[in-house]
C-alpha atoms as a PDB file:
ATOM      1  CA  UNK A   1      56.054  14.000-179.483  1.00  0.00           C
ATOM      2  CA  UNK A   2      53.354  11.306-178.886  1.00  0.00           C
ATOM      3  CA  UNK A   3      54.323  10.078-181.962  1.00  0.00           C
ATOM      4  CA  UNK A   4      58.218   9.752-181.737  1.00  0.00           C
ATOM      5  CA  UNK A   5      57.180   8.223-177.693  1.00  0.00           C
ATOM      6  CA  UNK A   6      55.584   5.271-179.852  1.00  0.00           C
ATOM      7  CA  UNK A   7      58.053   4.798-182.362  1.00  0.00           C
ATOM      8  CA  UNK A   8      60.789   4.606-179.539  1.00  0.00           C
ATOM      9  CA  UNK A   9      58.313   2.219-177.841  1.00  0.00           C
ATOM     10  CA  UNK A  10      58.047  -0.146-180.598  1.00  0.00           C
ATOM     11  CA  UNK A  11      61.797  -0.345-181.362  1.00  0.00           C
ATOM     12  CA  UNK A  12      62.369  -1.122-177.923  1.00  0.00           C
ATOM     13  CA  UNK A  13      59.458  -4.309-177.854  1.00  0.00           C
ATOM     14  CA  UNK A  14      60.690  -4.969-181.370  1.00  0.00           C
ATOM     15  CA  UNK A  15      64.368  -5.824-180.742  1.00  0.00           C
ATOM     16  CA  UNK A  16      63.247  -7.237-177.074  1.00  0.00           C
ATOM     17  CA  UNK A  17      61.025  -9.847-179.666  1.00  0.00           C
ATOM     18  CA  UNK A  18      64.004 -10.308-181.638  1.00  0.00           C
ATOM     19  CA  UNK A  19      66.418 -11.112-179.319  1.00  0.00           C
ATOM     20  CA  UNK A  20      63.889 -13.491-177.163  1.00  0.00           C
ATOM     21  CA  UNK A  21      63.681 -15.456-180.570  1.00  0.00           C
ATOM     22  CA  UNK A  22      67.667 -15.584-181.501  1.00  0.00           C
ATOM     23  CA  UNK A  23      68.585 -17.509-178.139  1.00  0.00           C
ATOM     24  CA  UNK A  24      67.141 -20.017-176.388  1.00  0.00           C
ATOM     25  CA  UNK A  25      68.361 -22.733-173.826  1.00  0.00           C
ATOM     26  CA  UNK A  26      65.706 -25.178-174.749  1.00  0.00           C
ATOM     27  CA  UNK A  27      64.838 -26.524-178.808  1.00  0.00           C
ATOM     28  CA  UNK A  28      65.259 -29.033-180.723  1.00  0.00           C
ATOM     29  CA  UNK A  29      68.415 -28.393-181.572  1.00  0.00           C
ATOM     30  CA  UNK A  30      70.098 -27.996-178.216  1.00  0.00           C
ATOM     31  CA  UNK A  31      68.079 -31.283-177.319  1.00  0.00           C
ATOM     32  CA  UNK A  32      70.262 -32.850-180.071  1.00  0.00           C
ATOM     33  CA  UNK A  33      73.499 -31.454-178.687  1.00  0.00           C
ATOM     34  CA  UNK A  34      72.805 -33.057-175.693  1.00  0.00           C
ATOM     35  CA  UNK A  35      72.067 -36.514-177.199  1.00  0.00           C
ATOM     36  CA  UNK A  36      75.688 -35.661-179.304  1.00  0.00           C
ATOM     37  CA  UNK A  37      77.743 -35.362-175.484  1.00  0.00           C
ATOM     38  CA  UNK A  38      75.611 -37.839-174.178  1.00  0.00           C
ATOM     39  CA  UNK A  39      76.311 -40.326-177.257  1.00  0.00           C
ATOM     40  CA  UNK A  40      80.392 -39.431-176.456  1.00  0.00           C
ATOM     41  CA  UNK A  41      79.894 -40.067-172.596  1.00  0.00           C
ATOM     42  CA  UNK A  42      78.587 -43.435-173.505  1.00  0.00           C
ATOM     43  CA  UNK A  43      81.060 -43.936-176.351  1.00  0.00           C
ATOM     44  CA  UNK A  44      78.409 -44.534-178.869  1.00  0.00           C
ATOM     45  CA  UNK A  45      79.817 -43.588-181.750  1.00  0.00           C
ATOM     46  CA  UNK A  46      77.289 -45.159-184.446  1.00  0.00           C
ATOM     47  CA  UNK A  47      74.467 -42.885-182.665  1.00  0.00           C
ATOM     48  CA  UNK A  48      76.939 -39.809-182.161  1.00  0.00           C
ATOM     49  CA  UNK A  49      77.540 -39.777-186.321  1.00  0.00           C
ATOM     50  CA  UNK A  50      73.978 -40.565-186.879  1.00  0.00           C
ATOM     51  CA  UNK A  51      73.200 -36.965-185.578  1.00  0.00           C
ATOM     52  CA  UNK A  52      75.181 -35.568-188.212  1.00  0.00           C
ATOM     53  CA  UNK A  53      74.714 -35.127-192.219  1.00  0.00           C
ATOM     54  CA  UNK A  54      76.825 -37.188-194.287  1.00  0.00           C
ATOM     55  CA  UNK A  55      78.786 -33.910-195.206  1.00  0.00           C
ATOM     56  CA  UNK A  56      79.028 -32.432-192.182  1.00  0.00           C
ATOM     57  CA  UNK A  57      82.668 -31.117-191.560  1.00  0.00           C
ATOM     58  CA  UNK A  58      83.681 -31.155-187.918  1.00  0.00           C
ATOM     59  CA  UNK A  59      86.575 -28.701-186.771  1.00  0.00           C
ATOM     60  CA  UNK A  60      88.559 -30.107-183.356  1.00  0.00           C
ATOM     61  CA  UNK A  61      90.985 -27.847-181.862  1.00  0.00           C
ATOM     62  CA  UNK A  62      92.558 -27.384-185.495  1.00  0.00           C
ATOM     63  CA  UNK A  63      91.841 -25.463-188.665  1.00  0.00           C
ATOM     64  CA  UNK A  64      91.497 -28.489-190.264  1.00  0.00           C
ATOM     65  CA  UNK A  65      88.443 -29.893-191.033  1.00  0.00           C
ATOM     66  CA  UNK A  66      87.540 -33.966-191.190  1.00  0.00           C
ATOM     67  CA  UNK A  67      84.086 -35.676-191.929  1.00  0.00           C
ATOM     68  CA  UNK A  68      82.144 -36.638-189.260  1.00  0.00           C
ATOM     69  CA  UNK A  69      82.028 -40.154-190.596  1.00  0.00           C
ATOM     70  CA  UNK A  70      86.093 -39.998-189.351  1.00  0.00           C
ATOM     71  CA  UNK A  71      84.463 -39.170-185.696  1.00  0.00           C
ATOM     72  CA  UNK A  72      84.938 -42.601-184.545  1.00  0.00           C
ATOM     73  CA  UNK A  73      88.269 -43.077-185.471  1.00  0.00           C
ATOM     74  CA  UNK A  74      89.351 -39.262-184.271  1.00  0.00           C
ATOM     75  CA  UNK A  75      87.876 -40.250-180.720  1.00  0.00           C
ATOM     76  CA  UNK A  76      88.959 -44.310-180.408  1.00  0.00           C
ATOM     77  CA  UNK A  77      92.602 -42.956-181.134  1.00  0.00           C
ATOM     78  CA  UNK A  78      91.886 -40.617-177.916  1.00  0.00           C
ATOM     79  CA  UNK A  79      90.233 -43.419-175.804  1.00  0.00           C
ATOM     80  CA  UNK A  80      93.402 -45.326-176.032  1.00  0.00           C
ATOM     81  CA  UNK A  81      95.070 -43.197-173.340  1.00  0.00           C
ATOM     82  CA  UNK A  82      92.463 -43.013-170.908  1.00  0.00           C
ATOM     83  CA  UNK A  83      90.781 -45.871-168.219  1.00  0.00           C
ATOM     84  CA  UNK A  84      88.004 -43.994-168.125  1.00  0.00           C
ATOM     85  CA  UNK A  85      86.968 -40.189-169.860  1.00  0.00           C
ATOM     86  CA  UNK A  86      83.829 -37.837-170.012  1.00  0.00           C
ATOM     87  CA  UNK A  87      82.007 -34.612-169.157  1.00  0.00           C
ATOM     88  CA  UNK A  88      80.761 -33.632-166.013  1.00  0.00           C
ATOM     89  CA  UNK A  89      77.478 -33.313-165.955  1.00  0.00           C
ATOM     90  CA  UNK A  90      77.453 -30.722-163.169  1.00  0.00           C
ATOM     91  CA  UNK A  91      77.822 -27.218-164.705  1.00  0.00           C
ATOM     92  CA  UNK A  92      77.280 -27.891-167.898  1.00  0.00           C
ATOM     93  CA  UNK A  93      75.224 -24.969-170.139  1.00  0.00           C
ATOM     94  CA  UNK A  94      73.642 -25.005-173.734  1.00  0.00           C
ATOM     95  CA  UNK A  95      72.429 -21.828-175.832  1.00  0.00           C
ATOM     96  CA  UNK A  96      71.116 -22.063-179.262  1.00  0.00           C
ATOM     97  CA  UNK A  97      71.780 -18.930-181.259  1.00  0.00           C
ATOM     98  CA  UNK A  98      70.085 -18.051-184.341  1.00  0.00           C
ATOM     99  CA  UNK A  99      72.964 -15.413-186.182  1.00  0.00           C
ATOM    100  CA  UNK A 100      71.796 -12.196-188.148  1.00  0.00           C
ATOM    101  CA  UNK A 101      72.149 -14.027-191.543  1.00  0.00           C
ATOM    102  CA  UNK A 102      69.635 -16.901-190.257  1.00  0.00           C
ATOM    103  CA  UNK A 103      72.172 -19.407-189.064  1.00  0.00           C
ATOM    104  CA  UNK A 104      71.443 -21.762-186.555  1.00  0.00           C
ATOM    105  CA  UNK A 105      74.180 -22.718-183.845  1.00  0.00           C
ATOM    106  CA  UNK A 106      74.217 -24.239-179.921  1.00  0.00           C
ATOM    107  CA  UNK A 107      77.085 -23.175-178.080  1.00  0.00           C
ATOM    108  CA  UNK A 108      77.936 -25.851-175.324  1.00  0.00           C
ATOM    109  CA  UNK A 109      80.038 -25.170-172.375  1.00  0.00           C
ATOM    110  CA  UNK A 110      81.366 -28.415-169.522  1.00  0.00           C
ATOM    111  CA  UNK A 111      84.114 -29.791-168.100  1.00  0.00           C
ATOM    112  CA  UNK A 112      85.711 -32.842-169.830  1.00  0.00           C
ATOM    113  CA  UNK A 113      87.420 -35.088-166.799  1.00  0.00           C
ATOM    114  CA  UNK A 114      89.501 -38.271-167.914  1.00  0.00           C
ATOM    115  CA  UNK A 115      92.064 -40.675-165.973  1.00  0.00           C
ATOM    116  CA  UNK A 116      94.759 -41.838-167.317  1.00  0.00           C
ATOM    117  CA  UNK A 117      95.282 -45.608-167.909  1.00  0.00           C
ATOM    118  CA  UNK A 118      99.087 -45.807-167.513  1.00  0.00           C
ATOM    119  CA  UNK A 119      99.301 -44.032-164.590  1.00  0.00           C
ATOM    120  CA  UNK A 120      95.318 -43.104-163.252  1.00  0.00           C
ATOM    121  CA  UNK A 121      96.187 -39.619-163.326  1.00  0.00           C
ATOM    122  CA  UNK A 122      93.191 -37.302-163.653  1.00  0.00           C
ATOM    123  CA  UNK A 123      92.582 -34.299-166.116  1.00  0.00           C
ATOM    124  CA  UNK A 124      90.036 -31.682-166.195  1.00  0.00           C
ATOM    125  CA  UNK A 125      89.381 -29.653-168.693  1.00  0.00           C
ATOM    126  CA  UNK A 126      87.480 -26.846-169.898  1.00  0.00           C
ATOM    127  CA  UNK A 127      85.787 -27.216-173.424  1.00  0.00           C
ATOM    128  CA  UNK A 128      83.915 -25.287-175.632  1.00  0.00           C
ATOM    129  CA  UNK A 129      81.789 -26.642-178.545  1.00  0.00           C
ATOM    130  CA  UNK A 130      79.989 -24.962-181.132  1.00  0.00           C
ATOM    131  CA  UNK A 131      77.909 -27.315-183.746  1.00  0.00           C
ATOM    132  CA  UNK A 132      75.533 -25.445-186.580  1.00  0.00           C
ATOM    133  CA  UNK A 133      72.370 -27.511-187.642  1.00  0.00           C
ATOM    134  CA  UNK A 134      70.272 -27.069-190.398  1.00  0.00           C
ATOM    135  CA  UNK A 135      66.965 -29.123-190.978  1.00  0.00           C
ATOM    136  CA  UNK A 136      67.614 -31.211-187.627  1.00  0.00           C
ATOM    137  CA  UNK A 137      71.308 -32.634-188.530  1.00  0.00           C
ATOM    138  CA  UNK A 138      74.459 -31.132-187.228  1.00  0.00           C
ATOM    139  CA  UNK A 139      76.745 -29.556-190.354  1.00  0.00           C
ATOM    140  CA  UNK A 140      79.469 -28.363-188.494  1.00  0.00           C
ATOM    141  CA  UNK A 141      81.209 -28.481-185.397  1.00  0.00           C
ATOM    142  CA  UNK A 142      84.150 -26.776-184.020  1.00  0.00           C
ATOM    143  CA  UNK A 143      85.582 -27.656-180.721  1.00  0.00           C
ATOM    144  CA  UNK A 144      88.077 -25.875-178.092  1.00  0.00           C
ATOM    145  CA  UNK A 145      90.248 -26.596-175.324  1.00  0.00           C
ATOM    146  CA  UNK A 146      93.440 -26.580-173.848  1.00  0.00           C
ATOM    147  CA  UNK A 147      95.475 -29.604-174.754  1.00  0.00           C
ATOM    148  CA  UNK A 148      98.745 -29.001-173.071  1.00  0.00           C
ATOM    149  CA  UNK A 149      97.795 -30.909-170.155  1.00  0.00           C
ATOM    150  CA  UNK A 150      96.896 -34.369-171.581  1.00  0.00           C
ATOM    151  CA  UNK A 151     100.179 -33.755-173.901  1.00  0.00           C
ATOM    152  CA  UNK A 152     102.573 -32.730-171.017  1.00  0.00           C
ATOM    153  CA  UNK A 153     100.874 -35.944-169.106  1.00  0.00           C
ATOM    154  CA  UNK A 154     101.385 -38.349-172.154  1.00  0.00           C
ATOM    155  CA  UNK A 155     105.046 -36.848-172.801  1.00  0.00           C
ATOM    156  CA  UNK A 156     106.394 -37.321-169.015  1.00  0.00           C
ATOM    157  CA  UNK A 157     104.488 -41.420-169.146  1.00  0.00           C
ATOM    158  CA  UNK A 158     106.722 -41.471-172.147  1.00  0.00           C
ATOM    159  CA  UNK A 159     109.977 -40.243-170.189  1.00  0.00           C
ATOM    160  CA  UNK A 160     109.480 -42.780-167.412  1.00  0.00           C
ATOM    161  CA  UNK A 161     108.138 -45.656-169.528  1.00  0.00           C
ATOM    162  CA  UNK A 162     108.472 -48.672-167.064  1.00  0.00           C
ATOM    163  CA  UNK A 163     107.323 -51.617-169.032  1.00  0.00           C
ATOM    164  CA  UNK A 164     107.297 -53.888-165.859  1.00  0.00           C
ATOM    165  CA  UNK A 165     105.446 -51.362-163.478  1.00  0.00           C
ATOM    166  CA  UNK A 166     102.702 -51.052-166.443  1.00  0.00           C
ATOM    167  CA  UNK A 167     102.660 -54.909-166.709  1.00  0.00           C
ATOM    168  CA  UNK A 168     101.709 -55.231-162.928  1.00  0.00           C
ATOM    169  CA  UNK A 169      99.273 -52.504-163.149  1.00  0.00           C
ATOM    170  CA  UNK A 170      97.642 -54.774-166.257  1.00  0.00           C
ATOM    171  CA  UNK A 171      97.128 -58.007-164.171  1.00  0.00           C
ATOM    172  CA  UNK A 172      96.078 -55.361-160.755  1.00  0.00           C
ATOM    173  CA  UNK A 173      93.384 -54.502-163.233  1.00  0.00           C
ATOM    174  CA  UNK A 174      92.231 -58.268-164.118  1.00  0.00           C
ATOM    175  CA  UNK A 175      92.385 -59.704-160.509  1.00  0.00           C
ATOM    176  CA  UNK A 176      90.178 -56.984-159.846  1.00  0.00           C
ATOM    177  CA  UNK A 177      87.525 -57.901-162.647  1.00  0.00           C
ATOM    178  CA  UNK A 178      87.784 -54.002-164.287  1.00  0.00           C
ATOM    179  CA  UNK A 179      88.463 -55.149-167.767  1.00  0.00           C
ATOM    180  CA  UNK A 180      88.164 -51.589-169.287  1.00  0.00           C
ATOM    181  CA  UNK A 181      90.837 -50.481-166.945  1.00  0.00           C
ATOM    182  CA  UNK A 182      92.961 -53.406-168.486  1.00  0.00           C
ATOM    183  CA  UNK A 183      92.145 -53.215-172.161  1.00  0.00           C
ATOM    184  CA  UNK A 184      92.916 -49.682-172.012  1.00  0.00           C
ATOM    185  CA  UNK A 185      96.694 -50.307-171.706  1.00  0.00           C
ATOM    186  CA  UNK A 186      96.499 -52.056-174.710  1.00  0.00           C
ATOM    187  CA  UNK A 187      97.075 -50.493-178.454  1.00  0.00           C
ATOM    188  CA  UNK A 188      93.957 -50.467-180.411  1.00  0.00           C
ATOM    189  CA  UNK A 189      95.316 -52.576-183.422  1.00  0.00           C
ATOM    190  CA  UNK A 190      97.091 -55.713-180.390  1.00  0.00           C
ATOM    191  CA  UNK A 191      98.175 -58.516-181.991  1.00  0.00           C
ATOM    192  CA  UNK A 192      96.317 -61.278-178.489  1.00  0.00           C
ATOM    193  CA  UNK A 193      97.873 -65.266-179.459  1.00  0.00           C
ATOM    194  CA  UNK A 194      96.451 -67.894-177.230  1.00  0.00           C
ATOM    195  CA  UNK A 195      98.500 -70.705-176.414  1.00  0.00           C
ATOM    196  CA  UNK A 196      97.774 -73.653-179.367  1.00  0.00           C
ATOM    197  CA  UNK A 197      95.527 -75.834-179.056  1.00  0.00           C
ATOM    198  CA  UNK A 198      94.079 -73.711-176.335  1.00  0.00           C
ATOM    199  CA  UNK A 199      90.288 -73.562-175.413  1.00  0.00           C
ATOM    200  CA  UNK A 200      90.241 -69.915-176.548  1.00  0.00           C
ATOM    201  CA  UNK A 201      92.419 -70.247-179.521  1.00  0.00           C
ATOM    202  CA  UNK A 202      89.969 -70.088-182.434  1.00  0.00           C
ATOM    203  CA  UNK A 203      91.610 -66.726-183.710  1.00  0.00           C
ATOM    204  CA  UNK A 204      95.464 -67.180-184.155  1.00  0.00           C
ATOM    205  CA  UNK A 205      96.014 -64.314-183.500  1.00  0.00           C
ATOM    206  CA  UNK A 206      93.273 -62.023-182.163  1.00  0.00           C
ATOM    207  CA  UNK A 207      93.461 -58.199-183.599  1.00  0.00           C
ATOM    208  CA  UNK A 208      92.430 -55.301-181.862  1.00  0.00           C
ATOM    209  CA  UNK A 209      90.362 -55.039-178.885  1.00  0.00           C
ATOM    210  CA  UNK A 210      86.808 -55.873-179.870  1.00  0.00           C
ATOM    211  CA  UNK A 211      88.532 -59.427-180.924  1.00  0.00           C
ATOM    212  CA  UNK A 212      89.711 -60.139-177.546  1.00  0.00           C
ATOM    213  CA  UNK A 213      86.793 -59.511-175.475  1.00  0.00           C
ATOM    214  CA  UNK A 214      84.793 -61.503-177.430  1.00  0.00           C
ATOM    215  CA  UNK A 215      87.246 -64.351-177.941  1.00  0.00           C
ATOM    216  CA  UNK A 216      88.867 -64.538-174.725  1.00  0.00           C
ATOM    217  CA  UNK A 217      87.036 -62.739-171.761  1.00  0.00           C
ATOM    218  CA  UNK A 218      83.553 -63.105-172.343  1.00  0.00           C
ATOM    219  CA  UNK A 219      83.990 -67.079-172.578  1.00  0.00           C
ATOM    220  CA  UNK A 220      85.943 -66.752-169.558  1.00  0.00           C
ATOM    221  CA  UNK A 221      83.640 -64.740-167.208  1.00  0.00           C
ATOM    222  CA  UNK A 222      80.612 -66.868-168.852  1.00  0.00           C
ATOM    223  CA  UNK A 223      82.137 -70.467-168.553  1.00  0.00           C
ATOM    224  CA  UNK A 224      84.373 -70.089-165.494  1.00  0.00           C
ATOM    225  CA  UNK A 225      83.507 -69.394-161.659  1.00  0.00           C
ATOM    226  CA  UNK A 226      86.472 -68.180-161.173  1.00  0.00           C
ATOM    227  CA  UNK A 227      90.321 -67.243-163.258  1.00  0.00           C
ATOM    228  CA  UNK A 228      93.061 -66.525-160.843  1.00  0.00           C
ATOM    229  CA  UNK A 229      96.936 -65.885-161.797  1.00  0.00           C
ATOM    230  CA  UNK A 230      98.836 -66.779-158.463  1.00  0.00           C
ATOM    231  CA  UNK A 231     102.510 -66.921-158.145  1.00  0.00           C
ATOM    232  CA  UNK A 232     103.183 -64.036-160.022  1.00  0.00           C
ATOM    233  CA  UNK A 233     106.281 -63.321-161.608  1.00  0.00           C
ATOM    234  CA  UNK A 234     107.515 -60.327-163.656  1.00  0.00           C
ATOM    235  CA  UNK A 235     111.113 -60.324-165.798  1.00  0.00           C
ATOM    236  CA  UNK A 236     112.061 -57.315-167.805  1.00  0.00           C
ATOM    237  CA  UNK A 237     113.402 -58.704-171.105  1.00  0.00           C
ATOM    238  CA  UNK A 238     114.685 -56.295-174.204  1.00  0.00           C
ATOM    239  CA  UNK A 239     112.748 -55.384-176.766  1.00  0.00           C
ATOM    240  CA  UNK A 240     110.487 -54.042-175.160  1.00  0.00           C
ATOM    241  CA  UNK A 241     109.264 -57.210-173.544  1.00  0.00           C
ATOM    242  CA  UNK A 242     108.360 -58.455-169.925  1.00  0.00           C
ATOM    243  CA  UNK A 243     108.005 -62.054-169.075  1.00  0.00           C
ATOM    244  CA  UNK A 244     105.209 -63.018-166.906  1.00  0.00           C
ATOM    245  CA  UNK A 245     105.094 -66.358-165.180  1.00  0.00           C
ATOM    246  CA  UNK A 246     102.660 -68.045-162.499  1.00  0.00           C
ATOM    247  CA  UNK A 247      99.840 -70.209-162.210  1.00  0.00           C
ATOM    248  CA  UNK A 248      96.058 -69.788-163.543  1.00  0.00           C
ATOM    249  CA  UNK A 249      93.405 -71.336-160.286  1.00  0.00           C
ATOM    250  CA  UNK A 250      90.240 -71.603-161.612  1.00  0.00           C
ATOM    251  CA  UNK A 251      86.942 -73.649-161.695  1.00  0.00           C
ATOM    252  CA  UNK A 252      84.749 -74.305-164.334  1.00  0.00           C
ATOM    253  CA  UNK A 253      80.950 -73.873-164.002  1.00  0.00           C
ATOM    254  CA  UNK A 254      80.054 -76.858-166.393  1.00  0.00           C
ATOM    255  CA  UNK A 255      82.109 -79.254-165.027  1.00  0.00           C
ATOM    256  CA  UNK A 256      83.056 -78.202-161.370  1.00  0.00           C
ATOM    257  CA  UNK A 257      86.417 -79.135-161.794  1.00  0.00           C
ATOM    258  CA  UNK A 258      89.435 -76.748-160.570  1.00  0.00           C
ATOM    259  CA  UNK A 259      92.411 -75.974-162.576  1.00  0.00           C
ATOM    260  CA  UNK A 260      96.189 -75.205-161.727  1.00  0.00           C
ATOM    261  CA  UNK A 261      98.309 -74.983-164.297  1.00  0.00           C
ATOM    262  CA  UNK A 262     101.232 -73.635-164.744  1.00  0.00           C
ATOM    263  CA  UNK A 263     101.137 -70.278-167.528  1.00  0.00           C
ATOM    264  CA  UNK A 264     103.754 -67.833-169.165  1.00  0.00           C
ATOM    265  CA  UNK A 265     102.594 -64.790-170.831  1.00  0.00           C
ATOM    266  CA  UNK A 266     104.805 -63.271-173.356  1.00  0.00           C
ATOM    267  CA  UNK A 267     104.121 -59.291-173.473  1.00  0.00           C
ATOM    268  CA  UNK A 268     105.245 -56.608-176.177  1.00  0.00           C
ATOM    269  CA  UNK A 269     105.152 -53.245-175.195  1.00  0.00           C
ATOM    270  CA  UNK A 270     106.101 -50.054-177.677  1.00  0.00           C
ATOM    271  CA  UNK A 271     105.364 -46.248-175.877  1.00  0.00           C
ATOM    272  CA  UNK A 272     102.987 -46.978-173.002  1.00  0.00           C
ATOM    273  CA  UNK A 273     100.993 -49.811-175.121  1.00  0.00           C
ATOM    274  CA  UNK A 274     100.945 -53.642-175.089  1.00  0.00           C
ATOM    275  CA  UNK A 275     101.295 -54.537-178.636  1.00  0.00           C
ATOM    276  CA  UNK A 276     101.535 -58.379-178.608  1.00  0.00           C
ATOM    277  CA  UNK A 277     100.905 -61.196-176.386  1.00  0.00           C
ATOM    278  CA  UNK A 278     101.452 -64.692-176.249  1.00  0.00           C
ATOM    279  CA  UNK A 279     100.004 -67.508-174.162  1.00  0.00           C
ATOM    280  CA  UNK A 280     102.202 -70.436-172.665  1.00  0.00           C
ATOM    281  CA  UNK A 281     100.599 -72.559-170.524  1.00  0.00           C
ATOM    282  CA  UNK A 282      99.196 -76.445-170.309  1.00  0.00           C
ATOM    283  CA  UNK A 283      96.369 -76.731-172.468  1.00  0.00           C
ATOM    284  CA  UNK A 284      95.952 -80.229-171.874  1.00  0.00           C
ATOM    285  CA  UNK A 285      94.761 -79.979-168.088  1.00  0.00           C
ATOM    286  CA  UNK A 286      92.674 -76.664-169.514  1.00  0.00           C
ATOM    287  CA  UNK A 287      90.733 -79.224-171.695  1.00  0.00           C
ATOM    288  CA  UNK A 288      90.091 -81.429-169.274  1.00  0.00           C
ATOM    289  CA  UNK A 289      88.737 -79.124-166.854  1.00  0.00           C
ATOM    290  CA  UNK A 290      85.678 -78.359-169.187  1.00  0.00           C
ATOM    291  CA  UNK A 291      84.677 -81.754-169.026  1.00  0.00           C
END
């Protein structure tokens, strides 16, 4: 009897042992999960891939698999839609689980909260990730959550598609200096022209995003006190396009000098997203301002 009291003993210690070792909320590995969502927060996608192995296959609400090389690309296509997107941190939970055939996975659990840039609507989310790792790199990751209500949101935006209303909400967003606000309205892949002969026309035109900010609004928020458009005007055209017309106020840091010229913008819209602009506006007085 002694003897069977000890054997029942040991089983019971033995599979305590076992399952103290097969999950954990702190290791390595849920340390790197974190650094993944934190690397998504931040939109940092060269140190989110670096996490994984160059083979890694990552599974995202879809029984289709893509490299995680392709995560950039799967998550700037996303980022389009949304001002502003992340987890919250609050309530978020990790568990690394080590399976009976040795395999090691973390399990993550949040809330993923984004606003919408057309019309600042704001989404929550439950999500559920699971990524495997072997020999410190992530080698595969499957992801769930419920995406009926960004597509219900997207699909009633494109039912009430007011090109006008989403032009005013692009120049609210530059008076007020929140430039991510305004460059998310615009399609990843914009084709930005500058008036000729304009201070900021050394790429004719500018493509994509990236192109832009460094062209246009960088120089203009380094080299000007201030940019105003006053006098603003907005005209409905077809094809998609809305006519803006006004004045740009500004001064210029170098010189001193104030500027108030007269300025048409040319916008291209296709569902939701600016696709094209074009800059009309006296580049001569421009010029002069600078020096």
């Amino acid at each position: 009897m002694k003897k069977l009291l000890f054997t029942g003993l040991f089983l019971v210690l033995f599979t305590a042992c076992q399952n103290e070792q097969r999950y954990a909320q702190t290791s390595p590995e849920v340390e790197m999960a974190k650094a993944i969502i934190k690397d998504y927060d931040a939109k940092n996608y060269v140190s989110l891939v670096s996490h994984f192995a160059d083979t890694a296959n990552v599974f995202l609400n879809s029984t289709t698999s893509f490299k995680a090389l392709q995560l950039p690309d799967f998550h700037n296509k996303d980022d389009a839609n949304f001002s502003s997107r992340g987890f919250i941190e609050e309530g978020q939970e990790y568990e690394m689980v080590v399976t009976d055939k040795g395999k090691t996975w973390v399990n993550f659990w949040g809330h993923w909260q984004g606003t919408l840039a057309a019309n600042n609507k704001q989404i929550v989310i439950p999500v559920h990730l699971t990524i495997q790792f072997i020999d410190g790199k992530a080698v595969t990751e499957y992801g769930y959550w419920d995406n009926a209500p960004i597509l219900s949101s997207l699909q009633e935006i494109e039912a009430n598609y007011d090109n006008k209303q989403l032009i005013q909400t692009a120049y609210d967003h530059f008076a007020k200096g929140d430039v991510p606000a305004f460059l998310a309205l615009l399609d990843p892949k914009i084709e930005w022209n500058e008036a000729e002969n304009f201070i900021y026309a050394s790429e004719k035109p500018y493509i994509g995003v990236d192109a832009i900010v460094k062209g246009v609004f960088e120089p203009l928020g380094a080299e000007w006190e201030y940019w105003k458009i006053t006098d603003l005007q907005l005209n409905e055209m077809t094809n998609g396009m809305v006519l803006g017309t006004g004045r740009y106020q500004a001064k210029n840091k170098k010189s001193g000098k104030i500027l108030n010229a007269q300025v048409a913008h040319l916008w291209t819209l296709k569902n939701g997203k600016v696709t094209k602009f074009q800059q009309y506006t006296d580049t001569k007085q421009v010029a002069e301002a600078i020096n």
